[in-house]
C-alpha atoms as a PDB file:
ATOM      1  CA  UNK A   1      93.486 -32.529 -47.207  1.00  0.00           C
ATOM      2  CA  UNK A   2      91.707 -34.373 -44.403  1.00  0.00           C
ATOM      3  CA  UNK A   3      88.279 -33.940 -42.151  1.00  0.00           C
ATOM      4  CA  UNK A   4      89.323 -32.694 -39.073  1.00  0.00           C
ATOM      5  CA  UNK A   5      85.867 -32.658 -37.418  1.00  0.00           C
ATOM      6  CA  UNK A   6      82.396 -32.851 -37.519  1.00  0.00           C
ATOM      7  CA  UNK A   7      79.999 -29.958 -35.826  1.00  0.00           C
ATOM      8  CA  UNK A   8      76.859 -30.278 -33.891  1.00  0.00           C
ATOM      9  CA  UNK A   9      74.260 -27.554 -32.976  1.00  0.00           C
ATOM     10  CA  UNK A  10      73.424 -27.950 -28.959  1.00  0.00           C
ATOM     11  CA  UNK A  11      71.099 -25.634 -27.218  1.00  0.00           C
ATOM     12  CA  UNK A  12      73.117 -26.699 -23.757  1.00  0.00           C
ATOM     13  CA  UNK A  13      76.849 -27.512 -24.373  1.00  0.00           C
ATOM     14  CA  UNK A  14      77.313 -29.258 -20.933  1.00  0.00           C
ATOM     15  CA  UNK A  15      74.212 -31.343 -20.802  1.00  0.00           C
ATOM     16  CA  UNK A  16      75.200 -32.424 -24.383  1.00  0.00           C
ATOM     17  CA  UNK A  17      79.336 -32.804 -23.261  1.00  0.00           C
ATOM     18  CA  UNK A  18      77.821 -35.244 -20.666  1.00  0.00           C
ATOM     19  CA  UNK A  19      75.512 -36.760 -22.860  1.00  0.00           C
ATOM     20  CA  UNK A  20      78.453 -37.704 -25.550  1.00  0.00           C
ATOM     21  CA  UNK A  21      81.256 -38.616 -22.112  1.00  0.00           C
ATOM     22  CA  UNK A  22      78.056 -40.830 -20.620  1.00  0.00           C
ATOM     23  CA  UNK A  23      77.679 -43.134 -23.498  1.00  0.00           C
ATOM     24  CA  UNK A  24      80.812 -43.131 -25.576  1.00  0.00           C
ATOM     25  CA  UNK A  25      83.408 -41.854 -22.850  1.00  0.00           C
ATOM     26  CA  UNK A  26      84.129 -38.909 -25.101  1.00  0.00           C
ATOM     27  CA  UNK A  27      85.952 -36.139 -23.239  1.00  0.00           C
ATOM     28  CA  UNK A  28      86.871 -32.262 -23.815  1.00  0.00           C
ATOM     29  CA  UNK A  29      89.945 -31.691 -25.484  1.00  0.00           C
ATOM     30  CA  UNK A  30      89.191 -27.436 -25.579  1.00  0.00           C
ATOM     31  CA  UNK A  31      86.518 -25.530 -24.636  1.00  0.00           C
ATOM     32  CA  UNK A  32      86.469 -22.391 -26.646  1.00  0.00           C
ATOM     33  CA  UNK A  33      83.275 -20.513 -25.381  1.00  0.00           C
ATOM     34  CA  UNK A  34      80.564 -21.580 -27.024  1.00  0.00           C
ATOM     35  CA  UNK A  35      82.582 -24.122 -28.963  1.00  0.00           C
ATOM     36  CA  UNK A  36      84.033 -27.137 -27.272  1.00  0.00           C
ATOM     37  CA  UNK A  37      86.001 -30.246 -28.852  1.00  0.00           C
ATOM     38  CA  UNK A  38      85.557 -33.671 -27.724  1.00  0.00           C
ATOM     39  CA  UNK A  39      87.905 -36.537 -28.701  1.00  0.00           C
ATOM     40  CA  UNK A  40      87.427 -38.219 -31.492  1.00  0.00           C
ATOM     41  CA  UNK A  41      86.536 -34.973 -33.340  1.00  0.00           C
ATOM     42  CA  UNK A  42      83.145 -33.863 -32.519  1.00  0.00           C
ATOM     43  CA  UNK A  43      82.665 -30.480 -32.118  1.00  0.00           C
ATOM     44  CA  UNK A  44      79.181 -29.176 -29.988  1.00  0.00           C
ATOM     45  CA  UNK A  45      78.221 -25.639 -30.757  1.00  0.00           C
ATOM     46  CA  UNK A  46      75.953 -23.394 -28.726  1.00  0.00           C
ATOM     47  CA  UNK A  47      72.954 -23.249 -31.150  1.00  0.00           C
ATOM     48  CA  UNK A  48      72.700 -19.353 -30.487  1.00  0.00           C
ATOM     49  CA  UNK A  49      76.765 -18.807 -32.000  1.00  0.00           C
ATOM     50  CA  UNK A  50      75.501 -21.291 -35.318  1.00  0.00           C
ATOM     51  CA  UNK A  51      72.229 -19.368 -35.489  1.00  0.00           C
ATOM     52  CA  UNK A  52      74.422 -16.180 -35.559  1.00  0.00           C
ATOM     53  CA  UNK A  53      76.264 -17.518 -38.518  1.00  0.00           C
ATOM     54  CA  UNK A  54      73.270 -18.728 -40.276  1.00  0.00           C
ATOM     55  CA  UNK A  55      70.896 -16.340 -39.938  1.00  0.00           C
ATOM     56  CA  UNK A  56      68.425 -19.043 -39.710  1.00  0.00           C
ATOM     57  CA  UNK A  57      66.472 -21.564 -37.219  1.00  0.00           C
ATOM     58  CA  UNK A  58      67.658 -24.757 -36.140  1.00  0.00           C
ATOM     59  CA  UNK A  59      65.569 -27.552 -37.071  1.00  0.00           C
ATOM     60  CA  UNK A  60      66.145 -30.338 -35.082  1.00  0.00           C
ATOM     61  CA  UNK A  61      65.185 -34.137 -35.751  1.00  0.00           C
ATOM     62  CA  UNK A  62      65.748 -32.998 -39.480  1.00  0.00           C
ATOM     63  CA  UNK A  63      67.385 -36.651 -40.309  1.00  0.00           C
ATOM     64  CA  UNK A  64      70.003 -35.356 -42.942  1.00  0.00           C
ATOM     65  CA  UNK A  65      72.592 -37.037 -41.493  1.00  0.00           C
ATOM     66  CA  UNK A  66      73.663 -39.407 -38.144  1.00  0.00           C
ATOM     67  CA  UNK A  67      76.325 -39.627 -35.862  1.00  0.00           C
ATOM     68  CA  UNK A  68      77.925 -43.405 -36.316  1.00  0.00           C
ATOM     69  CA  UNK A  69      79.839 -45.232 -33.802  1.00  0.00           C
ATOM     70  CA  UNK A  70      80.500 -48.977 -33.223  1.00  0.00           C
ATOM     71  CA  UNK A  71      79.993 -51.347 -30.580  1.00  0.00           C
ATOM     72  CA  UNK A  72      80.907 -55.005 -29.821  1.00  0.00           C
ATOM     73  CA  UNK A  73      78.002 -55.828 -27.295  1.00  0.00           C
ATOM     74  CA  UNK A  74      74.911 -53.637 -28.260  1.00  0.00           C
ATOM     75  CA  UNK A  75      72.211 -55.751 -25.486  1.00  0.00           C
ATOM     76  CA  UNK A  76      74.899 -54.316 -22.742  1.00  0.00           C
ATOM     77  CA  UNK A  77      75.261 -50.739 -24.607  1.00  0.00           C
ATOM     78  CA  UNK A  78      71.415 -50.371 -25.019  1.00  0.00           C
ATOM     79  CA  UNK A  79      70.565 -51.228 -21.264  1.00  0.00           C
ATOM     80  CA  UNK A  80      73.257 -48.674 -20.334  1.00  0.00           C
ATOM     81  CA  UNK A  81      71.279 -46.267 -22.731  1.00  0.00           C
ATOM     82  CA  UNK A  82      68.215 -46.846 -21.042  1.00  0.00           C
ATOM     83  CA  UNK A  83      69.654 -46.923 -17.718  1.00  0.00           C
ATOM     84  CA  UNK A  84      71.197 -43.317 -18.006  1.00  0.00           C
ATOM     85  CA  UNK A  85      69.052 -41.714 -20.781  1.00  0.00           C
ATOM     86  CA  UNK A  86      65.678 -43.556 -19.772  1.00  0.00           C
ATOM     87  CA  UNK A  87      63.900 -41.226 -21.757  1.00  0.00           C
ATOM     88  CA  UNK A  88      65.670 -41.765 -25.039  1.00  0.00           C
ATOM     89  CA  UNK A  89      63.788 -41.000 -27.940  1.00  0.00           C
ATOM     90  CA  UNK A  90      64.460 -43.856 -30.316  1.00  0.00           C
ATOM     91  CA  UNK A  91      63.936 -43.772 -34.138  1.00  0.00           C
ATOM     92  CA  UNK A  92      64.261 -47.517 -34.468  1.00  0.00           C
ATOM     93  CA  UNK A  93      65.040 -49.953 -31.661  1.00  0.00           C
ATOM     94  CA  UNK A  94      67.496 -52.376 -31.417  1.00  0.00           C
ATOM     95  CA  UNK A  95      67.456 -54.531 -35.095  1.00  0.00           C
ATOM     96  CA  UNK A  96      69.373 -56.889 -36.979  1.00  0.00           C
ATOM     97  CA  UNK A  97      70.267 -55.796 -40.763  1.00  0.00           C
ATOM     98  CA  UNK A  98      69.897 -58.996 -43.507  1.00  0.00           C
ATOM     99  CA  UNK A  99      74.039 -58.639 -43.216  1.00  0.00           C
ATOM    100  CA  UNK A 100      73.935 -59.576 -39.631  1.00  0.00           C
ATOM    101  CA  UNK A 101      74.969 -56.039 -38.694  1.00  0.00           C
ATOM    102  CA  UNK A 102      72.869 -55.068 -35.228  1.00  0.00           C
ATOM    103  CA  UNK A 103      72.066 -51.307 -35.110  1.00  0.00           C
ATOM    104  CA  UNK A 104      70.028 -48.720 -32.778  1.00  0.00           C
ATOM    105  CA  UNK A 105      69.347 -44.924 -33.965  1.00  0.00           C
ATOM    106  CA  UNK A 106      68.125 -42.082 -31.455  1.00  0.00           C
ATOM    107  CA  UNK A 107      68.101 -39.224 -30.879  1.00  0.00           C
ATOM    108  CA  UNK A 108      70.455 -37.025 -28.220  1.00  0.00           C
ATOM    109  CA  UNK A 109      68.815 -34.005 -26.680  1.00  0.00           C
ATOM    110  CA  UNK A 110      68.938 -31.738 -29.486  1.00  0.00           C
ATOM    111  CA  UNK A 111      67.645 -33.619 -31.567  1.00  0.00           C
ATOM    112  CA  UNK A 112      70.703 -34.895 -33.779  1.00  0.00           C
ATOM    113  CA  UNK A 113      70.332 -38.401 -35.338  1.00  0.00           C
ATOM    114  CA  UNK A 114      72.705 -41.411 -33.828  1.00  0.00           C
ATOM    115  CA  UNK A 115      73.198 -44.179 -35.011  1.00  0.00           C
ATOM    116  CA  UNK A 116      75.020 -47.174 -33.098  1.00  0.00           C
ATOM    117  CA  UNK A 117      76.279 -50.403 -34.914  1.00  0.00           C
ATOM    118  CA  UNK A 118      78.319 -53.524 -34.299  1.00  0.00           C
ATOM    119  CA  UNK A 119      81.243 -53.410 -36.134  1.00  0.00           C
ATOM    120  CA  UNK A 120      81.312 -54.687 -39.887  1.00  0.00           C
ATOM    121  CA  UNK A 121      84.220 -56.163 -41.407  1.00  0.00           C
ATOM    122  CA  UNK A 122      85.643 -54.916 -44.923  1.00  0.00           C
ATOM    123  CA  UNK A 123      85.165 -57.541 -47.848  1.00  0.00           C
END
């Protein structure tokens, strides 16, 4: 068995596909009414189709878990993120772990947690 992909609750499913293309260049694969795929396996879900499901509110900016990606040159990713996404609301700005490992965490527009890191090498 193997993860095949990892969901997100989005009140707006185009703001947030041009959120996730605008910053990591991820692109549809299907769009499935209410339920699109993006490459690399992230799957955005209208928040009304979840609640539907649930039976229960959203609750966004609930930190439970992050959305990780890597990135060689973080000074050139971050003024990109500004640039685009001036309004960004950050959770901790741009820091260096005691490893050496740079890292940024925000928030996209629904309020799910991102982190972005420079790449770590296995020991």
């Amino acid at each position: 068995m193997r993860l095949k992909n990892i969901l997100i609750v989005v009140k707006d499913i185009e703001k947030s596909r041009q959120f996730y293309h605008d910053l990591f260049g991820l692109d549809m694969v299907l769009d499935n009414d209410g339920n699109m795929i993006l490459t690399e396996g992230l799957v955005l879900q209208d928040e009304k189709i979840w609640k539907g499901f649930l039976g229960k509110d959203i609750i966004p900016e609930n930190n439970s878990c992050e959305l990780y990606f890597e990135e060689q040159d973080m000074e050139a990713f971050i003024e990109h993120l500004e640039k685009v996404y001036p309004s960004v609301q950050y959770v901790n700005p741009l820091m260096t772990h005691a490893w050496g490992q740079k890292v940024v965490r925000f928030y996209d527009p629904d309020g799910n947690l991102i982190e972005v890191g420079t790449p770590v090498s296995a020991r």
